[in-house]
Protein backbone atom coordinates (compact mmCIF):
# COMPACT_ATOMS: atom_id res chain seq x y z
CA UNK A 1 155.28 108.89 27.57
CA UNK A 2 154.76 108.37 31.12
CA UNK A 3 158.34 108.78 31.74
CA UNK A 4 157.84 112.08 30.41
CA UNK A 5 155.00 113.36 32.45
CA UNK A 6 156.88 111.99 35.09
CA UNK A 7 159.73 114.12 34.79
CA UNK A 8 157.73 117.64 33.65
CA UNK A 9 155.60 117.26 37.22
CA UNK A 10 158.37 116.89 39.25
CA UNK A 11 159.92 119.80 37.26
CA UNK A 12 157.36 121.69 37.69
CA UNK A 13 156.69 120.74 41.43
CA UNK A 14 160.51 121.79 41.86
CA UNK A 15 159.71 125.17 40.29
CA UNK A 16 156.53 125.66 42.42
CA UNK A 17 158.80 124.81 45.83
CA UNK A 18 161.25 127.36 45.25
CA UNK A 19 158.91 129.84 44.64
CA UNK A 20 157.26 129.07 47.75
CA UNK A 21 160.43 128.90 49.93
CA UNK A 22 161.50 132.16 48.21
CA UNK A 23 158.00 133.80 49.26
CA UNK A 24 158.47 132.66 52.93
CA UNK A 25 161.54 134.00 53.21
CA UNK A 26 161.05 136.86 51.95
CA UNK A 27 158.43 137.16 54.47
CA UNK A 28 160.83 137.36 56.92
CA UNK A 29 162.71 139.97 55.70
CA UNK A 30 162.21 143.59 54.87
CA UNK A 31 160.81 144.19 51.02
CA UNK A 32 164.30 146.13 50.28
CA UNK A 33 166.27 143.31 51.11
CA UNK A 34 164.23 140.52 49.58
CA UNK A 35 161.43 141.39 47.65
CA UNK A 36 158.09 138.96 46.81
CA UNK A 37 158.37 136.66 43.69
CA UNK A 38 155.00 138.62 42.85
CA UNK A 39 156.92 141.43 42.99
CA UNK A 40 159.27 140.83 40.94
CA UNK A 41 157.01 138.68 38.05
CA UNK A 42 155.36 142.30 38.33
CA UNK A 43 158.62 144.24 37.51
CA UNK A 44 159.43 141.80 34.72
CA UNK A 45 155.92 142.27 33.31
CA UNK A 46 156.05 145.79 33.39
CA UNK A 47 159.90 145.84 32.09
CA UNK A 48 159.08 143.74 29.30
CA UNK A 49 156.12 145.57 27.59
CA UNK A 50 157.19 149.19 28.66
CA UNK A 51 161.00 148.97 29.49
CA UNK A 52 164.31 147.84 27.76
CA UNK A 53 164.38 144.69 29.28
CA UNK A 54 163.99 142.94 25.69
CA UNK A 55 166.33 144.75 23.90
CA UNK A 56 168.79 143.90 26.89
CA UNK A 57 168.26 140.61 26.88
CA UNK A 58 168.82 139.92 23.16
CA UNK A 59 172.31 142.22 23.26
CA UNK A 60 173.37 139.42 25.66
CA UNK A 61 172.44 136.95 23.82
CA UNK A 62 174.10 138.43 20.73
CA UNK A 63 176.95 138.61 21.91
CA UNK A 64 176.93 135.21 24.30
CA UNK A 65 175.81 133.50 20.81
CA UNK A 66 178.30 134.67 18.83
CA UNK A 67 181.35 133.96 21.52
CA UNK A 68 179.81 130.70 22.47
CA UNK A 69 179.75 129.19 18.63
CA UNK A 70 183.15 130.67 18.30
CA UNK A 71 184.60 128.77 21.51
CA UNK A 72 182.85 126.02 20.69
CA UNK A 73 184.35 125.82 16.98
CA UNK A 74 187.73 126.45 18.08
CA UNK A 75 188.09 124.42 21.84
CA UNK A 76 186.57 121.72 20.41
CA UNK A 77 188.64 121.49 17.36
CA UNK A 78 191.83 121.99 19.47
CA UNK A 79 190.34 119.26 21.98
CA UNK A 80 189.94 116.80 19.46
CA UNK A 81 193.48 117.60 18.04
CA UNK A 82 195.07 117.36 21.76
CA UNK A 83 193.36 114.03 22.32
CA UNK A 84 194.45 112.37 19.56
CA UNK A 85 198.42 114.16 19.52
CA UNK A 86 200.40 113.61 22.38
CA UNK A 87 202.63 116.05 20.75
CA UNK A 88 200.52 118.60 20.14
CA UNK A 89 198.35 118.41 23.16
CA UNK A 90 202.78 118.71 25.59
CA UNK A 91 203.82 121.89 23.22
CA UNK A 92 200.12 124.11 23.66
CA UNK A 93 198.43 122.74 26.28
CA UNK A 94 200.18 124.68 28.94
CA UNK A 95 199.14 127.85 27.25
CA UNK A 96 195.44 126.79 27.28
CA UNK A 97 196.09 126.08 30.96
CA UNK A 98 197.38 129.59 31.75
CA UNK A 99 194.25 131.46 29.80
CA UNK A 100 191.85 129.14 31.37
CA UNK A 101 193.41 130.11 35.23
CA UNK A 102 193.78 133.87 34.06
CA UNK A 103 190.55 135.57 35.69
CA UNK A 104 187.76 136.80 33.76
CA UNK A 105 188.14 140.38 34.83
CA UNK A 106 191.80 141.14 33.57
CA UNK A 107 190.92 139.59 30.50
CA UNK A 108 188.03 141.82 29.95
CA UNK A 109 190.27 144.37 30.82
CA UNK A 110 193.24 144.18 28.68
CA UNK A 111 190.85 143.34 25.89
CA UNK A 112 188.94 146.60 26.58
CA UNK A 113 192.12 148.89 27.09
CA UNK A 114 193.62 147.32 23.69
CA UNK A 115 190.71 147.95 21.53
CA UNK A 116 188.49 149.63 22.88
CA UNK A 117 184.95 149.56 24.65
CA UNK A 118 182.70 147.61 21.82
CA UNK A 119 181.12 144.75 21.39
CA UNK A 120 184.57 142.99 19.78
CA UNK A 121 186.47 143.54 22.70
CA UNK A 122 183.66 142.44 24.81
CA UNK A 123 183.06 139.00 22.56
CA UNK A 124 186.95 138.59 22.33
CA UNK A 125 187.15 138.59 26.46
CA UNK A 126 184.29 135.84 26.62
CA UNK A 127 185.81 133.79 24.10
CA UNK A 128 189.24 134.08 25.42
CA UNK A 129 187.37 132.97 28.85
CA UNK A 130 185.59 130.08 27.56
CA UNK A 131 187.65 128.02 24.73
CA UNK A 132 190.08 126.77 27.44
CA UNK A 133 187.16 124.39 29.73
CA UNK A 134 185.76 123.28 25.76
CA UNK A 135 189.68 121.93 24.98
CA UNK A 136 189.95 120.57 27.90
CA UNK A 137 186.61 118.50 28.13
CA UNK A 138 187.10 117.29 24.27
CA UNK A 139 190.72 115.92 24.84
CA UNK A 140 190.00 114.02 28.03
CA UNK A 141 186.72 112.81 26.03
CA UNK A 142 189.58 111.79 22.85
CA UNK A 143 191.23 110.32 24.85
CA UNK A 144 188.80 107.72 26.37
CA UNK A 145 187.76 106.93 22.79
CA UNK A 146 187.95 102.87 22.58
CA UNK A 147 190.90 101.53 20.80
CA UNK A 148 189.08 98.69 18.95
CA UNK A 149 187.10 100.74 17.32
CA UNK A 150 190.22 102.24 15.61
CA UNK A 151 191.45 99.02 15.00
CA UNK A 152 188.33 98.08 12.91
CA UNK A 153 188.99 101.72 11.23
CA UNK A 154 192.09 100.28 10.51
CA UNK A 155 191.31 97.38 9.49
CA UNK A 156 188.62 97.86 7.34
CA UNK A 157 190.62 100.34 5.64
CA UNK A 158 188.32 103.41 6.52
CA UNK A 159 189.42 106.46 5.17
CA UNK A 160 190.02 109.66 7.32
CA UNK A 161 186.42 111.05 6.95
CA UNK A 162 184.32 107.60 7.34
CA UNK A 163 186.96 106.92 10.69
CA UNK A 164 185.61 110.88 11.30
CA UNK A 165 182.03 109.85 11.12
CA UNK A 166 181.81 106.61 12.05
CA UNK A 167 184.14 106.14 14.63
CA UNK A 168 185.16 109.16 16.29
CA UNK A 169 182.32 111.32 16.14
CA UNK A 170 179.80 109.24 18.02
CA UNK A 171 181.93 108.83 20.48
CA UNK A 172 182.61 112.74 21.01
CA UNK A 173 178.98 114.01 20.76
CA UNK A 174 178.41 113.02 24.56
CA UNK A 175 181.24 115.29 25.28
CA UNK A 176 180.34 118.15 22.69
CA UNK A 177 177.20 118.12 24.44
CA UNK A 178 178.83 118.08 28.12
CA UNK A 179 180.89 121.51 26.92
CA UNK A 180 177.82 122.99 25.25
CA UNK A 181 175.86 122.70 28.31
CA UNK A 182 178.79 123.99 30.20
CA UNK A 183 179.93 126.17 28.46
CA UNK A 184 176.11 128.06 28.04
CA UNK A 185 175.95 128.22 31.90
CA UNK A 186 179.37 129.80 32.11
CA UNK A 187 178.74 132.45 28.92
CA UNK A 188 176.42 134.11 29.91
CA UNK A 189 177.61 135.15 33.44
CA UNK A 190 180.67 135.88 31.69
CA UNK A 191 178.92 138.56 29.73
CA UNK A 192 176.94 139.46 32.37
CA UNK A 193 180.33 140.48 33.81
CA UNK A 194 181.89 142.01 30.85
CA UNK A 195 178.64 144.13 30.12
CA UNK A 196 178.66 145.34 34.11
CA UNK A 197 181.99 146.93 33.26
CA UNK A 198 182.26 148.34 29.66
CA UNK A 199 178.92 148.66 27.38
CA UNK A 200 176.16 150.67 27.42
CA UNK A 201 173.53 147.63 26.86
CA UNK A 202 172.48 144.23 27.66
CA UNK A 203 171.51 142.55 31.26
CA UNK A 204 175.26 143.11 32.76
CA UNK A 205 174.46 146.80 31.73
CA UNK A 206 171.33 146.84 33.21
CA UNK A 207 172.23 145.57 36.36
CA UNK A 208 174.96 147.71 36.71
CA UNK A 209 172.67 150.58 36.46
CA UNK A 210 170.07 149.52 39.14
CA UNK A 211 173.42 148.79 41.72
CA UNK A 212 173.98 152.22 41.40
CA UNK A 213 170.67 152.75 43.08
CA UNK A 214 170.84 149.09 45.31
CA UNK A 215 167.63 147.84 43.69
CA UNK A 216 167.14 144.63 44.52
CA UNK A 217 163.64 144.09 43.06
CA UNK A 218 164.96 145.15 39.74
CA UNK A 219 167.92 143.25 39.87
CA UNK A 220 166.63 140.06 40.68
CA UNK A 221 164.13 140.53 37.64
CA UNK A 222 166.59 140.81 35.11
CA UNK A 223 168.37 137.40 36.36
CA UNK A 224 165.09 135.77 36.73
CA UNK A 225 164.01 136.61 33.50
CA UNK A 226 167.19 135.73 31.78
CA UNK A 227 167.35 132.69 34.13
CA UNK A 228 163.74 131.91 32.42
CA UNK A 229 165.46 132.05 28.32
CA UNK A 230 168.94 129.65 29.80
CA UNK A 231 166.49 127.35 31.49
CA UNK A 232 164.16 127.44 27.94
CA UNK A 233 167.42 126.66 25.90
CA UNK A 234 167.94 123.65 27.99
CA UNK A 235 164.42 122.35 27.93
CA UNK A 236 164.24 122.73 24.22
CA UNK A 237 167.92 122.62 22.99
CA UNK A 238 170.32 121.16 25.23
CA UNK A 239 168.11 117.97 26.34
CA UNK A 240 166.84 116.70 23.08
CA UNK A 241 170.57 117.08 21.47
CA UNK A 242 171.87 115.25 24.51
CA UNK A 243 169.03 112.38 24.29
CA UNK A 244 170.09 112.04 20.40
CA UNK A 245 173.55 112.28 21.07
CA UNK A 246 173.03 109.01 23.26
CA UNK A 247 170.30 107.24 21.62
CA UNK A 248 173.38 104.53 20.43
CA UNK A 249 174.64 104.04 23.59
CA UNK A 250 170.82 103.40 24.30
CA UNK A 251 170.39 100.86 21.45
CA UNK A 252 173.47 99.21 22.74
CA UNK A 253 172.75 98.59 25.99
């Protein structure tokens, strides 16, 4: 419990320094360049009750939801197949390889000119951005797995989904949770990025829309305020899968 308290003061102490070291600074600089953090909690007030900045914010996170359980599904699967197939992993992991290096922005791109300026093309080019760094993490976590525990699976004559369960799963979950928490942090700036360039919603949208007009204020709002639901996901999500993902490595040691 202590432990606990421990770590939520010094969070919050963290919190409370940058928003002091942001305020000093941007005492030193002209309001256009760097507006207040007052400022800007007032913009995100005011956007929130009488603007679109809700409606924004849960387009992105429609859309980084949906591409993000998709990649996950799919790069882990292929992860876990590529760890465990040395075939496999030589014939298709080169291709993985290629989409992973290919940059976001000619993805979005040919995935926008070949069907179109929706919200499929726009999900398709984040999940064609993402699955690659999920495949990769899973079959490098595969393949540290520890080979006595397949020999018990073996020799205990486990069948395929007891090995699954037993064996191989607990071993994975610190590495599912590794690419979740990754792969959250890289979503959403990857929609951010998509939206900037093809829809006519969400934060990328929006910020797209106040660069026309170079307002900083506004656009430092809508990426503290998302900022404030990615940072709430780990808090409540992320951490508490990752501490139950580990609590047998705990008991272990």
């Amino acid at each position: 419990m202590n432990g606990s308290v421990g770590r939520g003061f010094r969070f919050i102490l963290s919190i409370a320094g940058f928003v002091v070291l942001w305020g000093l600074v941007a005492g030193l600089l002209q309001p256009r360049n760097l507006p207040t953090p007052w400022a800007v909690l007032g913009f995100i007030g005011t956007d929130l009750v009488h603007g679109d900045m809700l409606f924004n914010i849960a387009m992105t996170l429609w859309r980084a939801g949906v591409a993000f359980f998709v990649a996950m599904a799919i790069g882990c699967g292929l992860g876990f197949l590529f760890g465990r197939s040395q075939a496999a992993d030589e014939a298709f992991m080169p291709w993985v390889l290629v989409l992973m290096n290919t940059p976001v922005l000619v993805i979005a791109a040919l995935c926008y000119i070949w069907f179109g300026l929706n919200d499929a093309s726009a999900i398709l080019a984040v999940f064609l951005s993402k699955f690659p760094n999920n495949t990769i993490i899973l079959r490098d976590g595969v393949r540290s797995f520890d080979p006595g525990l397949d020999d018990i699976g073996v020799i205990y004559r486990f069948s395929l989904l007891t090995r699954f369960r037993q064996i191989w799963l607990p071993q994975a979950m610190p590495f599912v949770i590794a690419a979740t928490r990754s792969g959250i942090g890289i979503v959403w700036k990857i929609v951010l990025v998509v939206e900037f360039f093809g829809l006519s919603n969400g934060v990328g949208f929006a910020i797209s829309r106040y660069f026309s007009v170079f307002a900083i204020k506004e656009i430092i709002g809508y990426s503290v305020a998302f900022s404030f639901v990615m940072l709430a996901v780990e808090l409540l999500i992320l951490q508490p899968l990752d501490n139950h993902a580990r609590r047998w490595r705990l008991a272990a040691s």
